[in-house]
C-alpha atoms as a PDB file:
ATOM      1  CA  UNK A   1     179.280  78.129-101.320  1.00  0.00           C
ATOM      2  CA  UNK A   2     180.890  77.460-104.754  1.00  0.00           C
ATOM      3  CA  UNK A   3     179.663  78.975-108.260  1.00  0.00           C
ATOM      4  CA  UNK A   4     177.279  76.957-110.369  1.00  0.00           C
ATOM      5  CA  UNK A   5     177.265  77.070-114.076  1.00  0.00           C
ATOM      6  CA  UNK A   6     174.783  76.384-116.761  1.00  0.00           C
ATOM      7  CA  UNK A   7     174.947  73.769-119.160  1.00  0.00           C
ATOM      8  CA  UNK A   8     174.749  70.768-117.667  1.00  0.00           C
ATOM      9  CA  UNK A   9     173.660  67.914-120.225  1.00  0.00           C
ATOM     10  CA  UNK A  10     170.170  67.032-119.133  1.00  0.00           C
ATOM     11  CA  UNK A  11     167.974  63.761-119.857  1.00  0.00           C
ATOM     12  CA  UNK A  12     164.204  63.936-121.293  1.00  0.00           C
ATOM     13  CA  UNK A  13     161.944  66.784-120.244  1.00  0.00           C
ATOM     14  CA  UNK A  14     164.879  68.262-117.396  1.00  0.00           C
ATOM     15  CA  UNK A  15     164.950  72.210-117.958  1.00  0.00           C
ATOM     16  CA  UNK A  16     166.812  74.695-115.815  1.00  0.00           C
ATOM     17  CA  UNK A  17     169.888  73.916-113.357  1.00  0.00           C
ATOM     18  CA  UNK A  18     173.403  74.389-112.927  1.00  0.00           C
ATOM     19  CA  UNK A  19     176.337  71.672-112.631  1.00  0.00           C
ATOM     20  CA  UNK A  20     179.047  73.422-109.697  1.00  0.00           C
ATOM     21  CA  UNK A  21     182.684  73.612-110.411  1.00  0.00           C
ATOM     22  CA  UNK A  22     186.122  74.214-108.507  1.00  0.00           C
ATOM     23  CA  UNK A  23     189.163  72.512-107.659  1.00  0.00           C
ATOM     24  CA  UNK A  24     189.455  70.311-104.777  1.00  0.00           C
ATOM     25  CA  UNK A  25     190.822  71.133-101.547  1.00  0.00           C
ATOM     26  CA  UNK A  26     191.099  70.297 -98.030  1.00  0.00           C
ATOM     27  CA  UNK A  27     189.427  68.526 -95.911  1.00  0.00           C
ATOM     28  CA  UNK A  28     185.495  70.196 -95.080  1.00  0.00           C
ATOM     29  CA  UNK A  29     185.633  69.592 -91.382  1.00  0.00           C
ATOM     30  CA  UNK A  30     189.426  70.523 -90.952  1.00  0.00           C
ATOM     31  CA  UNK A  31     188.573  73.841 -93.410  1.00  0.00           C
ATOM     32  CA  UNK A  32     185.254  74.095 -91.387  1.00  0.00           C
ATOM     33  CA  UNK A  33     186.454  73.839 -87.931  1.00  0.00           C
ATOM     34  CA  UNK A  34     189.912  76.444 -88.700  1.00  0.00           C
ATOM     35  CA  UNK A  35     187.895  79.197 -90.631  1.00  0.00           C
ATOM     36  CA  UNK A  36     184.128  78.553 -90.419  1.00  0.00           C
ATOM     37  CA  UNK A  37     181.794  79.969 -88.406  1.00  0.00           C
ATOM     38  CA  UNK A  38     183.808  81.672 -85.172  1.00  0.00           C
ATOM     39  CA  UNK A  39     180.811  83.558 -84.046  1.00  0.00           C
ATOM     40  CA  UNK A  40     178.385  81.093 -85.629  1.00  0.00           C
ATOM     41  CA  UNK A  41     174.749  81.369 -87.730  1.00  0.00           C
ATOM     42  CA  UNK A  42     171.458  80.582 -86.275  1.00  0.00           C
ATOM     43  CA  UNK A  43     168.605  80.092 -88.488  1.00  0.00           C
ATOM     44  CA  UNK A  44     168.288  82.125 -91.705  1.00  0.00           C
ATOM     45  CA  UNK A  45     170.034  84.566 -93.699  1.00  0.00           C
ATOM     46  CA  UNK A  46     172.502  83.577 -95.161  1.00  0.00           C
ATOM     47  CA  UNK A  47     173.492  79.914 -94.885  1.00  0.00           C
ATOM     48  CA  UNK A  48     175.062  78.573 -98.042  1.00  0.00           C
ATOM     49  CA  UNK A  49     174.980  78.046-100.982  1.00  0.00           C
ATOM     50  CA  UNK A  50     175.187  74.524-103.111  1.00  0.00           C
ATOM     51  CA  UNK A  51     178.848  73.130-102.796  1.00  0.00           C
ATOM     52  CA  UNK A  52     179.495  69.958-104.265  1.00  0.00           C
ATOM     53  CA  UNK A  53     182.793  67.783-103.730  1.00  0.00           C
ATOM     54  CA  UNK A  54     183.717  64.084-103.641  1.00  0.00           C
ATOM     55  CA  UNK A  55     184.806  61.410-100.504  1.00  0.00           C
ATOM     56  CA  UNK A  56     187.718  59.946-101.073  1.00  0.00           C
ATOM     57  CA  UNK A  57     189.523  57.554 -99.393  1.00  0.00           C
ATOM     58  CA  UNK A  58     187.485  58.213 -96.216  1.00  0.00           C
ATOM     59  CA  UNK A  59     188.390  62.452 -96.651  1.00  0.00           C
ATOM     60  CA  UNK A  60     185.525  64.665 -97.645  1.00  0.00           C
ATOM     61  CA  UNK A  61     187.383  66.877-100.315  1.00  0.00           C
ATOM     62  CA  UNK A  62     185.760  70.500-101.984  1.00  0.00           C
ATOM     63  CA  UNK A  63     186.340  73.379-103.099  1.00  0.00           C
ATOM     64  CA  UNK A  64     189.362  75.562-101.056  1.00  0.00           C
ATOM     65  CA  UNK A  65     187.640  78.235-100.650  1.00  0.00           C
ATOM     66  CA  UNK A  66     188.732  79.852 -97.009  1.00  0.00           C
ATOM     67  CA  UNK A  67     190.047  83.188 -97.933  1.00  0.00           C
ATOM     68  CA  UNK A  68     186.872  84.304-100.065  1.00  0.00           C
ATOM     69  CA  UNK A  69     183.954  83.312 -97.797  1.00  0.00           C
ATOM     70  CA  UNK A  70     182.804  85.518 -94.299  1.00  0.00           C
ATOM     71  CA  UNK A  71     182.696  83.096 -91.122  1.00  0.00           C
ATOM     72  CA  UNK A  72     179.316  81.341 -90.513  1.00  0.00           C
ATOM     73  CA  UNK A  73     179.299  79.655 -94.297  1.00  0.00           C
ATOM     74  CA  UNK A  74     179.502  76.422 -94.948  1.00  0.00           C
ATOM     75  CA  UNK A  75     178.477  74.576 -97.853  1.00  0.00           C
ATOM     76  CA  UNK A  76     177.116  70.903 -98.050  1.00  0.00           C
ATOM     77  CA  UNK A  77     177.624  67.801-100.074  1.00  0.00           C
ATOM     78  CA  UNK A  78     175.485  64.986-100.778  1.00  0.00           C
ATOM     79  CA  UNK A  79     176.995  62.685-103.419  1.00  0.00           C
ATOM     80  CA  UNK A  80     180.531  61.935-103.676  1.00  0.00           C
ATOM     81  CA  UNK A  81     182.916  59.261-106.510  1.00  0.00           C
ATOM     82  CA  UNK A  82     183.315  57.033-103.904  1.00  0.00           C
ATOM     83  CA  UNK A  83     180.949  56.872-100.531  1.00  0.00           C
ATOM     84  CA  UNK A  84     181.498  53.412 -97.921  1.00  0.00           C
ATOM     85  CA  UNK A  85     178.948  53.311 -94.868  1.00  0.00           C
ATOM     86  CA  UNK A  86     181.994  53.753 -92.129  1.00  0.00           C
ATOM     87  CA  UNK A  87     183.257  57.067 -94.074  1.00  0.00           C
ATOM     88  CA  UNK A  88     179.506  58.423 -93.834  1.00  0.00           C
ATOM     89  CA  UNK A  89     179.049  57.909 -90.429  1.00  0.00           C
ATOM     90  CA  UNK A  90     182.702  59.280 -89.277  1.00  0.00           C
ATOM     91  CA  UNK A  91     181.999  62.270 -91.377  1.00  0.00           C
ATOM     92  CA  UNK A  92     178.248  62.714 -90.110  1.00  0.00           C
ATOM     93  CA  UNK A  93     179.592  62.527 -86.717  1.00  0.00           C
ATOM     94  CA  UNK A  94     182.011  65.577 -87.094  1.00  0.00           C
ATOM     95  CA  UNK A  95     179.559  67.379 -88.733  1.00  0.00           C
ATOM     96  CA  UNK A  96     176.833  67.082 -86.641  1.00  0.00           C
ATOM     97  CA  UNK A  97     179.290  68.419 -83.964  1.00  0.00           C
ATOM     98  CA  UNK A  98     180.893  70.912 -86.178  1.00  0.00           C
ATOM     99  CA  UNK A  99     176.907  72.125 -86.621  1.00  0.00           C
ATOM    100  CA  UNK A 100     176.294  71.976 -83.158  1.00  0.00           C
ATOM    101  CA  UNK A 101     178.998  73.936 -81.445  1.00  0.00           C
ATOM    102  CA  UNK A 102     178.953  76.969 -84.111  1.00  0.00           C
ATOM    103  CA  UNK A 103     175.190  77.294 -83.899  1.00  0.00           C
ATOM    104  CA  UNK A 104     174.264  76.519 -87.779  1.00  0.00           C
ATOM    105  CA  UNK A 105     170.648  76.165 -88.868  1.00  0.00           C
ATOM    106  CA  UNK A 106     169.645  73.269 -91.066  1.00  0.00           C
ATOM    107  CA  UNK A 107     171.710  71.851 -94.439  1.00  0.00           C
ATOM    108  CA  UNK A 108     169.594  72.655 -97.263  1.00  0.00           C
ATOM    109  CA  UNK A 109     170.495  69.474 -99.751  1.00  0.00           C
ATOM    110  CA  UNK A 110     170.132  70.183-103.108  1.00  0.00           C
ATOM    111  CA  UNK A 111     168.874  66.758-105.672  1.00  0.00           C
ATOM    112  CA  UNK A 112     170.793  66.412-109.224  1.00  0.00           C
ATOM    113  CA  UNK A 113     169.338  68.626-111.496  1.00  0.00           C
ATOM    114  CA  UNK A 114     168.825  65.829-113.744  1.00  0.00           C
ATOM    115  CA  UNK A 115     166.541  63.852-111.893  1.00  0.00           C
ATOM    116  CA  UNK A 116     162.931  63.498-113.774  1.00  0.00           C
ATOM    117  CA  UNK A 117     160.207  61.812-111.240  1.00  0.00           C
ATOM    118  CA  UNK A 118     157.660  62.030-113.526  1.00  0.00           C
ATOM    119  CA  UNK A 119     159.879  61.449-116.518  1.00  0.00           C
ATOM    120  CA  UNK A 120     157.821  59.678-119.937  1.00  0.00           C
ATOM    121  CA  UNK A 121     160.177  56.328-119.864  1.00  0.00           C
ATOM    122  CA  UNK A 122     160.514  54.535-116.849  1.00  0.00           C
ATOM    123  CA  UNK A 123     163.834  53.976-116.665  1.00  0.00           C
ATOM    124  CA  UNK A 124     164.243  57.789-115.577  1.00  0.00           C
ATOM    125  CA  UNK A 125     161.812  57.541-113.234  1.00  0.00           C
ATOM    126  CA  UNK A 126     163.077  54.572-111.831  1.00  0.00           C
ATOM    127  CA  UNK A 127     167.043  56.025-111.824  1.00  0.00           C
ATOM    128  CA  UNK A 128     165.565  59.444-110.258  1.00  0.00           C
ATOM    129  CA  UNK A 129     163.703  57.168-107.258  1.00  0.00           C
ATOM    130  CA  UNK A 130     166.882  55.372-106.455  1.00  0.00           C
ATOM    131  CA  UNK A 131     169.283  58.633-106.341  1.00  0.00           C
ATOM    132  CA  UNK A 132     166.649  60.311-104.282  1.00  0.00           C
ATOM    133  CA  UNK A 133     166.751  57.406-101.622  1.00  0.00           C
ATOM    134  CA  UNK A 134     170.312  57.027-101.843  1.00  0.00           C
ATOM    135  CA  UNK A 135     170.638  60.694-100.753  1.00  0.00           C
ATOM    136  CA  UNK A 136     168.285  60.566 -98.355  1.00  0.00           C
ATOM    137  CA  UNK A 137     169.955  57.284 -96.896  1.00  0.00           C
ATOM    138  CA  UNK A 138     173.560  59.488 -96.714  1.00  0.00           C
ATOM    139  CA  UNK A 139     171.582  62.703 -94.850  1.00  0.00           C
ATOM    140  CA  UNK A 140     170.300  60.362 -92.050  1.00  0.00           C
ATOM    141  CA  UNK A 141     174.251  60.215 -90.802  1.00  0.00           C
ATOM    142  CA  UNK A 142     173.502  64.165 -90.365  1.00  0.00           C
ATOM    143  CA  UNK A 143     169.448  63.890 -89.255  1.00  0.00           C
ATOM    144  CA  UNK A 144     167.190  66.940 -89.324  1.00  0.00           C
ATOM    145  CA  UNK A 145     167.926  68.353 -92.504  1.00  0.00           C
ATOM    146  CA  UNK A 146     166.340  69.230 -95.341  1.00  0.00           C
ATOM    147  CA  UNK A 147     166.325  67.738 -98.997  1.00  0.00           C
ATOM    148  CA  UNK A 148     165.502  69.809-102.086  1.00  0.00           C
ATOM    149  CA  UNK A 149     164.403  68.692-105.821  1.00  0.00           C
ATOM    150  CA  UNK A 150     163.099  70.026-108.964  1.00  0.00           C
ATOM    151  CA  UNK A 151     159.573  68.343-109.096  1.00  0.00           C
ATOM    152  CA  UNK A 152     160.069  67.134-112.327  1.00  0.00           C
ATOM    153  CA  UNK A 153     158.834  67.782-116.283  1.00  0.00           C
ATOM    154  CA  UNK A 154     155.921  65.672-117.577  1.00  0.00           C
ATOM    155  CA  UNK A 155     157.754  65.954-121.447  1.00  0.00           C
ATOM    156  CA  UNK A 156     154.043  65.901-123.053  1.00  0.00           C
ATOM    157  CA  UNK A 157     152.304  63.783-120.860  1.00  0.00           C
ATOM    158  CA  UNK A 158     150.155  65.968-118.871  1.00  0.00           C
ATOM    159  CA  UNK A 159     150.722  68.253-115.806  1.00  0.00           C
ATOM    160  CA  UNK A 160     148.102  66.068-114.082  1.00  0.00           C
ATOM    161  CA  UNK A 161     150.014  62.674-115.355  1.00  0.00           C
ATOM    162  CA  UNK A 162     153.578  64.779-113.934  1.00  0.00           C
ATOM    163  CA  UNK A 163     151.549  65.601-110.532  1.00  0.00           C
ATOM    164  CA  UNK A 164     150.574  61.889-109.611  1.00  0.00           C
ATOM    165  CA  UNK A 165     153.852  60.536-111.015  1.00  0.00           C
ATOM    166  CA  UNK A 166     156.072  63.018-108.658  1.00  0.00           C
ATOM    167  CA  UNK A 167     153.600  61.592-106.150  1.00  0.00           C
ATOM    168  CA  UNK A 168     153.958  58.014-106.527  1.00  0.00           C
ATOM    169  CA  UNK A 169     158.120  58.613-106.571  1.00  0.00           C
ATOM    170  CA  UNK A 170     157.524  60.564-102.888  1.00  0.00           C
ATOM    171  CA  UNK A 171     155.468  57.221-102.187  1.00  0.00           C
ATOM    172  CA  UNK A 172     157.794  55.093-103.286  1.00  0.00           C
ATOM    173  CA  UNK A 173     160.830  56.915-101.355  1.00  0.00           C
ATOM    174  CA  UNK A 174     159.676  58.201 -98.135  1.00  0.00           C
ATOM    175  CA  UNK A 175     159.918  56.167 -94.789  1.00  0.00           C
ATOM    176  CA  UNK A 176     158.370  56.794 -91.773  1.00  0.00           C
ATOM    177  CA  UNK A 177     161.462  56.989 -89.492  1.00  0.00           C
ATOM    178  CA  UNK A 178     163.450  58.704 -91.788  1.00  0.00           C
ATOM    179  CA  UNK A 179     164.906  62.629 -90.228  1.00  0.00           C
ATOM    180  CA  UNK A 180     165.314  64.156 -93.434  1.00  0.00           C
ATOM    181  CA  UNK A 181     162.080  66.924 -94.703  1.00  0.00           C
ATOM    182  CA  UNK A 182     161.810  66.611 -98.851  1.00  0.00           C
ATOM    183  CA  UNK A 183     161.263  70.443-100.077  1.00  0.00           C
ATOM    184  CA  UNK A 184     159.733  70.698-103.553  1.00  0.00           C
ATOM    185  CA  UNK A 185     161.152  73.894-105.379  1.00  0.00           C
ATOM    186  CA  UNK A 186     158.198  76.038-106.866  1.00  0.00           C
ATOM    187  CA  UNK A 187     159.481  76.448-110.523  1.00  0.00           C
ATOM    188  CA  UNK A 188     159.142  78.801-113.608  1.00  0.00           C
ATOM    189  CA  UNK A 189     156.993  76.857-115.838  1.00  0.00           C
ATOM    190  CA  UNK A 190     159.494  76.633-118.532  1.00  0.00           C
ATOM    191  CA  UNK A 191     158.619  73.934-120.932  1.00  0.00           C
ATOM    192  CA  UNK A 192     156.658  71.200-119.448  1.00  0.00           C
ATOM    193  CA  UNK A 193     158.213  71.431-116.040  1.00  0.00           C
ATOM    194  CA  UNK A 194     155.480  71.159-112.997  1.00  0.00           C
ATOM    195  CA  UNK A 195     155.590  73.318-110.098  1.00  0.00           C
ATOM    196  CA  UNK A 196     155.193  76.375-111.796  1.00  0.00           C
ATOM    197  CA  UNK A 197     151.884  77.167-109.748  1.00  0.00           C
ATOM    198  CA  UNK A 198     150.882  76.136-106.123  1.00  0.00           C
ATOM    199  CA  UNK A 199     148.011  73.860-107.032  1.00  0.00           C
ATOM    200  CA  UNK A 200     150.430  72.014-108.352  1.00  0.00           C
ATOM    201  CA  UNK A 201     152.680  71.828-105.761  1.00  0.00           C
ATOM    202  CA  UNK A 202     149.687  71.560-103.300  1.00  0.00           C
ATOM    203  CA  UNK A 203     148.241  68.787-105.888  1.00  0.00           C
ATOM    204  CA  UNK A 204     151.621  66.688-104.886  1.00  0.00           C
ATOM    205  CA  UNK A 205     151.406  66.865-101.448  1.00  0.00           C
ATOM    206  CA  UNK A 206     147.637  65.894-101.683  1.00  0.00           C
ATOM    207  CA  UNK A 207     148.868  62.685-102.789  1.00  0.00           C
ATOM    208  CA  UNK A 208     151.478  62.325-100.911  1.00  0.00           C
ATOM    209  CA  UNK A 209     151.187  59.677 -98.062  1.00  0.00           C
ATOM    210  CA  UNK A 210     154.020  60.699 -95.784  1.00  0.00           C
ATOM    211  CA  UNK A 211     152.897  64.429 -96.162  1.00  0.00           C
ATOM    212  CA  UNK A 212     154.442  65.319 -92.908  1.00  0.00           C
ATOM    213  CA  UNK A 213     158.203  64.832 -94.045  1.00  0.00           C
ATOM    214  CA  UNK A 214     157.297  67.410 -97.253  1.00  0.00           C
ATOM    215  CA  UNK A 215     157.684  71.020 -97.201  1.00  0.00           C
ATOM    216  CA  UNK A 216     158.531  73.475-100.040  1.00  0.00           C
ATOM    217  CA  UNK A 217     161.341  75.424-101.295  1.00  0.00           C
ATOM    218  CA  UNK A 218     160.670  78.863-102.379  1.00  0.00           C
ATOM    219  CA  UNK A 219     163.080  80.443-105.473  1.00  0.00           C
ATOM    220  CA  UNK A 220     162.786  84.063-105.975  1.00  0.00           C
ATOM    221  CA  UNK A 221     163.744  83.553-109.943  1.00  0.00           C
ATOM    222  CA  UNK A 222     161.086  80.829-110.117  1.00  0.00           C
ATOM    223  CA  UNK A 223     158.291  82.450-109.001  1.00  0.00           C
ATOM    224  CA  UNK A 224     158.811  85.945-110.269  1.00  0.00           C
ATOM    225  CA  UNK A 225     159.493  84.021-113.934  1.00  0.00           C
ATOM    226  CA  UNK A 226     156.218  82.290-113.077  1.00  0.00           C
ATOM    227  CA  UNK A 227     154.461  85.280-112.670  1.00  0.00           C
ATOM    228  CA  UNK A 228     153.972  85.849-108.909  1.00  0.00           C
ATOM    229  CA  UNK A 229     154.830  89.671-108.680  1.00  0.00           C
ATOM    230  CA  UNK A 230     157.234  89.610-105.150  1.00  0.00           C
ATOM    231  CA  UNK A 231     158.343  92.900-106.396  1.00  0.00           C
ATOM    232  CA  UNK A 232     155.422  95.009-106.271  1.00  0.00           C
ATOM    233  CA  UNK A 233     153.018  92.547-104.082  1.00  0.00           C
ATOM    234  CA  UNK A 234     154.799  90.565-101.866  1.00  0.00           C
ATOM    235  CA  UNK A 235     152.338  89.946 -99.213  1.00  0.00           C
ATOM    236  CA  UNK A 236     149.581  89.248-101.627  1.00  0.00           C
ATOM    237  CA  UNK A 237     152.230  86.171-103.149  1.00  0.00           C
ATOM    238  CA  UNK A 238     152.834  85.002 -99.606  1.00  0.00           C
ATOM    239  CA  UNK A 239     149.037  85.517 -98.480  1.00  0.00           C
ATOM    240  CA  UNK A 240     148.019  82.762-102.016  1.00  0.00           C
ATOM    241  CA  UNK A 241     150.769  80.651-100.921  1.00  0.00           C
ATOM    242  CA  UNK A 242     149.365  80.184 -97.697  1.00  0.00           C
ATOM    243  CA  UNK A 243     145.887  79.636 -98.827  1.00  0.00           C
ATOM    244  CA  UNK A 244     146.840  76.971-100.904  1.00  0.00           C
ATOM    245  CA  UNK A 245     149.794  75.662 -99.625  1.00  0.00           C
ATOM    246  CA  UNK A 246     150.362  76.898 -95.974  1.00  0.00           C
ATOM    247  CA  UNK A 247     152.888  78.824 -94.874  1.00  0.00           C
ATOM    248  CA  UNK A 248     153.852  76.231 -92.399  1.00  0.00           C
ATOM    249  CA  UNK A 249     155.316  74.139 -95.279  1.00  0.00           C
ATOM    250  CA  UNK A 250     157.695  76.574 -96.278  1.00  0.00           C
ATOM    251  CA  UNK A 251     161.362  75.642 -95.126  1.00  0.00           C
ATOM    252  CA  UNK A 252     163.592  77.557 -96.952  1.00  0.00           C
ATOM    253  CA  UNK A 253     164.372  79.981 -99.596  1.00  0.00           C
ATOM    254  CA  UNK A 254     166.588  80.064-102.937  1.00  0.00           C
ATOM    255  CA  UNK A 255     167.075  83.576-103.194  1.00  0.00           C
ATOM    256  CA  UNK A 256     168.050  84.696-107.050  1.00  0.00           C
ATOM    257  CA  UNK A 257     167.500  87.704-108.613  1.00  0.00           C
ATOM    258  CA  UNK A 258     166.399  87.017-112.246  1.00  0.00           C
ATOM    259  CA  UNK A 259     167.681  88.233-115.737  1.00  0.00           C
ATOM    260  CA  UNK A 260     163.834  88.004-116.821  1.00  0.00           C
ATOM    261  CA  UNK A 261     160.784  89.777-116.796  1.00  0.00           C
ATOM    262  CA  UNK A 262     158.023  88.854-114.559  1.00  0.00           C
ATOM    263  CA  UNK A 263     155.871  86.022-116.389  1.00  0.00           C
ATOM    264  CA  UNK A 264     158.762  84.718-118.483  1.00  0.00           C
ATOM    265  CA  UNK A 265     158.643  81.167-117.650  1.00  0.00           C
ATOM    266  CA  UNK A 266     162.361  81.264-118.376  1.00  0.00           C
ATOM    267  CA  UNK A 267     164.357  80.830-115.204  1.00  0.00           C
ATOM    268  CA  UNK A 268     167.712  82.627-115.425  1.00  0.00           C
ATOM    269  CA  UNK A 269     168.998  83.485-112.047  1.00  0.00           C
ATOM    270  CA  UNK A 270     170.988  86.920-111.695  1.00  0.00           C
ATOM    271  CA  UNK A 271     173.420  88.147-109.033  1.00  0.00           C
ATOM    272  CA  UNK A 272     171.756  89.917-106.714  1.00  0.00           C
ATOM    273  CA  UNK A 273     170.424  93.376-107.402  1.00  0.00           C
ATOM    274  CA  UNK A 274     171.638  93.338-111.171  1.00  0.00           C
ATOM    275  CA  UNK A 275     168.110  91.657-112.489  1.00  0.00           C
ATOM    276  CA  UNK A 276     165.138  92.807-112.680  1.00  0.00           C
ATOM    277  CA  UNK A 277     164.074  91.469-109.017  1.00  0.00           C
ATOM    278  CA  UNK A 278     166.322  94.162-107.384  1.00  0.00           C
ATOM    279  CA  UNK A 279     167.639  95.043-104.360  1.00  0.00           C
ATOM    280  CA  UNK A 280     164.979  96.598-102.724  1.00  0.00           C
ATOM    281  CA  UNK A 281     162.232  94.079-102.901  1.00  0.00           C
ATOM    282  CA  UNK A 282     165.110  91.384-102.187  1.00  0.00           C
ATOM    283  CA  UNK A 283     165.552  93.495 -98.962  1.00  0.00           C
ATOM    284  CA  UNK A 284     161.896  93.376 -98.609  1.00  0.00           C
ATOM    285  CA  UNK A 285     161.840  89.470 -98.859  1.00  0.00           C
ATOM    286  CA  UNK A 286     165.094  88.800 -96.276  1.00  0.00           C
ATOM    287  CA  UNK A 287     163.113  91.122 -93.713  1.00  0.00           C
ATOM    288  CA  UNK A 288     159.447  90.056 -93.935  1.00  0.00           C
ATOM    289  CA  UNK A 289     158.198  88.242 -91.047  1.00  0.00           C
ATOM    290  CA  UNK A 290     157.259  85.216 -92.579  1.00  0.00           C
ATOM    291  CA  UNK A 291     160.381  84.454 -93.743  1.00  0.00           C
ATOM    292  CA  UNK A 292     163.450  86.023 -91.632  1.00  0.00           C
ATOM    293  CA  UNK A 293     164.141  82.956 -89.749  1.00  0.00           C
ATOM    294  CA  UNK A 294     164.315  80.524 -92.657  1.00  0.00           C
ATOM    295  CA  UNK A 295     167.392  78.964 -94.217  1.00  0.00           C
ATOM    296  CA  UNK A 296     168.190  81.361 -97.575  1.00  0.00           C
ATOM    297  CA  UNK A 297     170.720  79.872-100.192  1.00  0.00           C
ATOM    298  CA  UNK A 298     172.059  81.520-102.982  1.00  0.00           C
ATOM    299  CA  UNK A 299     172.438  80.268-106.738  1.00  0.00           C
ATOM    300  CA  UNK A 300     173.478  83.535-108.609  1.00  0.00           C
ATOM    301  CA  UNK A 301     175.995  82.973-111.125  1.00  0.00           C
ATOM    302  CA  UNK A 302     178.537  84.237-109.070  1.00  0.00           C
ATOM    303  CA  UNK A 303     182.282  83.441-108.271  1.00  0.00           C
ATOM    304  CA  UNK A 304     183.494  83.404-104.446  1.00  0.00           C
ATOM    305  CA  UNK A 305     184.303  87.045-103.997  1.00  0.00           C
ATOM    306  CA  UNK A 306     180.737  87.565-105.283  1.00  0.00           C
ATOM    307  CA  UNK A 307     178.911  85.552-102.802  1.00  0.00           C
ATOM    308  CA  UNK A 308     180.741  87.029 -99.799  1.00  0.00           C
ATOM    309  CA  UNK A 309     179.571  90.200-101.039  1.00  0.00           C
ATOM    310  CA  UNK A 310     176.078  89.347-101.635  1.00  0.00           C
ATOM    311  CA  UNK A 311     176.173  87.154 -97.992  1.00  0.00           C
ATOM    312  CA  UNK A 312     177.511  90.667 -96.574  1.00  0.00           C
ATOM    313  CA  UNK A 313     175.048  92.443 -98.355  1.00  0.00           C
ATOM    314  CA  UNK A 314     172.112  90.634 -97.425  1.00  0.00           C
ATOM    315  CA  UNK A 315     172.861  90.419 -94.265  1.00  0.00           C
ATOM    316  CA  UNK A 316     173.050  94.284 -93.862  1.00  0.00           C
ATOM    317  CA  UNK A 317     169.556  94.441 -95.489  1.00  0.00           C
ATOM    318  CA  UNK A 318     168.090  92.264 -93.112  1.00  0.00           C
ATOM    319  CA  UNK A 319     168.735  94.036 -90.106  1.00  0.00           C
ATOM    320  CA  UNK A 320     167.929  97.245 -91.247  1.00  0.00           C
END
């Protein structure tokens, strides 16, 4: 877990995200294997959040952050300054037996916020296809994960231009053999940003060829900012999702309070229980049925203290 920030500079048409800070540290797996994970998570609440760090020199380095965190936490990186094939598979190796022997459910990679698939000049789209595969090339050291990305903004072009461009990148990217499941996050709708409503999510994977290794991503800011009322009506939100998406596509959850009101199209995440999301319906989502088991991650503006109080927290709601 480590804090993200706002204010990130962004390329054409990229709205929303966070950039993550803190100093380096030690090494993940020596950190992981002395204070991570004792007793072990299975599936669901909470995993991690988005920790970012760098390889260097064959060590994976991020931020120390042992004392703050409860056991069964671990955050995951995906890009790194300086990343040779023999590093990636030493370090895949330890982590896949790290994973294995303290019972963790599945990494939840997060893209670069500043990728644009169905950016206006090509040169984005062609710089957000080759990150995208590079990641995905680094997660098949550590198979059976998952792989989350902001679908994109169409900056003026058209949501149905956006929806068959984000399509033709997944085309373009996605290999048969590969281990890794893509997750497109449902968004706000702030600017021109598409993903804001499941037809268009469900309009992507319509197009997409590999459909199988695409699920979705579901943030709790995102939606309620895009108007789907999880406080009030949370079954009716899940019951349209799986009409036109399918539940069965849904791998994991961002879970966010927000500092909006429903319908904002604004997407500003809050720590949890201080937005206008709350505590009680956040209870209700971390309990219901359809999605206990899943993989939650947090992205609250938070510091470490603060997400091993909302980890505690959440994980007191969801077995009451």
């Amino acid at each position: 877990l480590a804090p993200l920030h706002k204010g990130t500079p962004r390329p054409e048409g990229v709205s929303g995200g966070a950039r993550p800070g803190g100093r380096e540290g030690s090494s993940l797996l020596a950190d992981a294997a002395e204070g991570v994970g004792r007793k072990g998570v299975h599936r669901g609440l909470v995993l991690a959040g988005h920790l970012h760090g760098r390889l260097l020199h064959g060590r994976l380095l991020v931020p120390h952050a042992r004392p703050a965190l409860p056991r069964g936490t671990l955050g995951i990186v995906v890009r790194g300054l300086l990343l040779v094939h023999h590093a990636l598979r030493t370090v895949g190796r330890g982590l896949r037996d790290l994973l294995a022997r303290h019972g963790f459910g599945p990494i939840v990679a997060h893209a670069p916020y500043t990728l644009n698939l169905c950016g206006a000049e090509e040169k984005n789209r062609i710089f957000a296809r080759e990150t995208m595969a590079d990641d995905l090339a680094r997660l098949e050291h550590v198979p059976g994960q998952y792989y989350n990305f902001h679908p994109g903004s169409h900056v003026g072009q058209g949501s149905e231009t956006g929806i068959a461009l984000i399509a033709d990148g997944l085309n373009a990217i996605l290999r048969p053999d590969q281990a890794t499941t893509v997750l497109l996050e449902t968004m706000a709708g702030k600017g021109s940003e598409v993903g804001g409503r499941f037809e268009e999510l469900r309009a992507i994977l319509d197009r997409v060829e590999l459909s199988g290794k695409v699920g979705v991503c579901l943030d709790t800011c995102h939606v309620s900012d895009g108007g789907y009322d999880i406080v009030h009506d949370l079954d009716g939100v899940l019951t349209e999702f799986d009409s036109i998406i399918g539940l069965r596509r849904l791998k994991a959850i961002h879970l966010n309070d927000s500092k909006n009101p429903p319908g904002s199209r604004k997407d500003r995440h809050a720590c949890l229980g201080e937005g206008t999301i709350g505590l009680e319906a956040l209870g209700r989502i971390v309990r219901h049925p359809a999605l206990k088991d899943l993989p939650f991650c947090l992205e609250t503006p938070n510091d470490l203290p603060g997400y091993a109080r909302e980890i505690a927290l959440m994980r007191e709601m969801a077995e009451a």
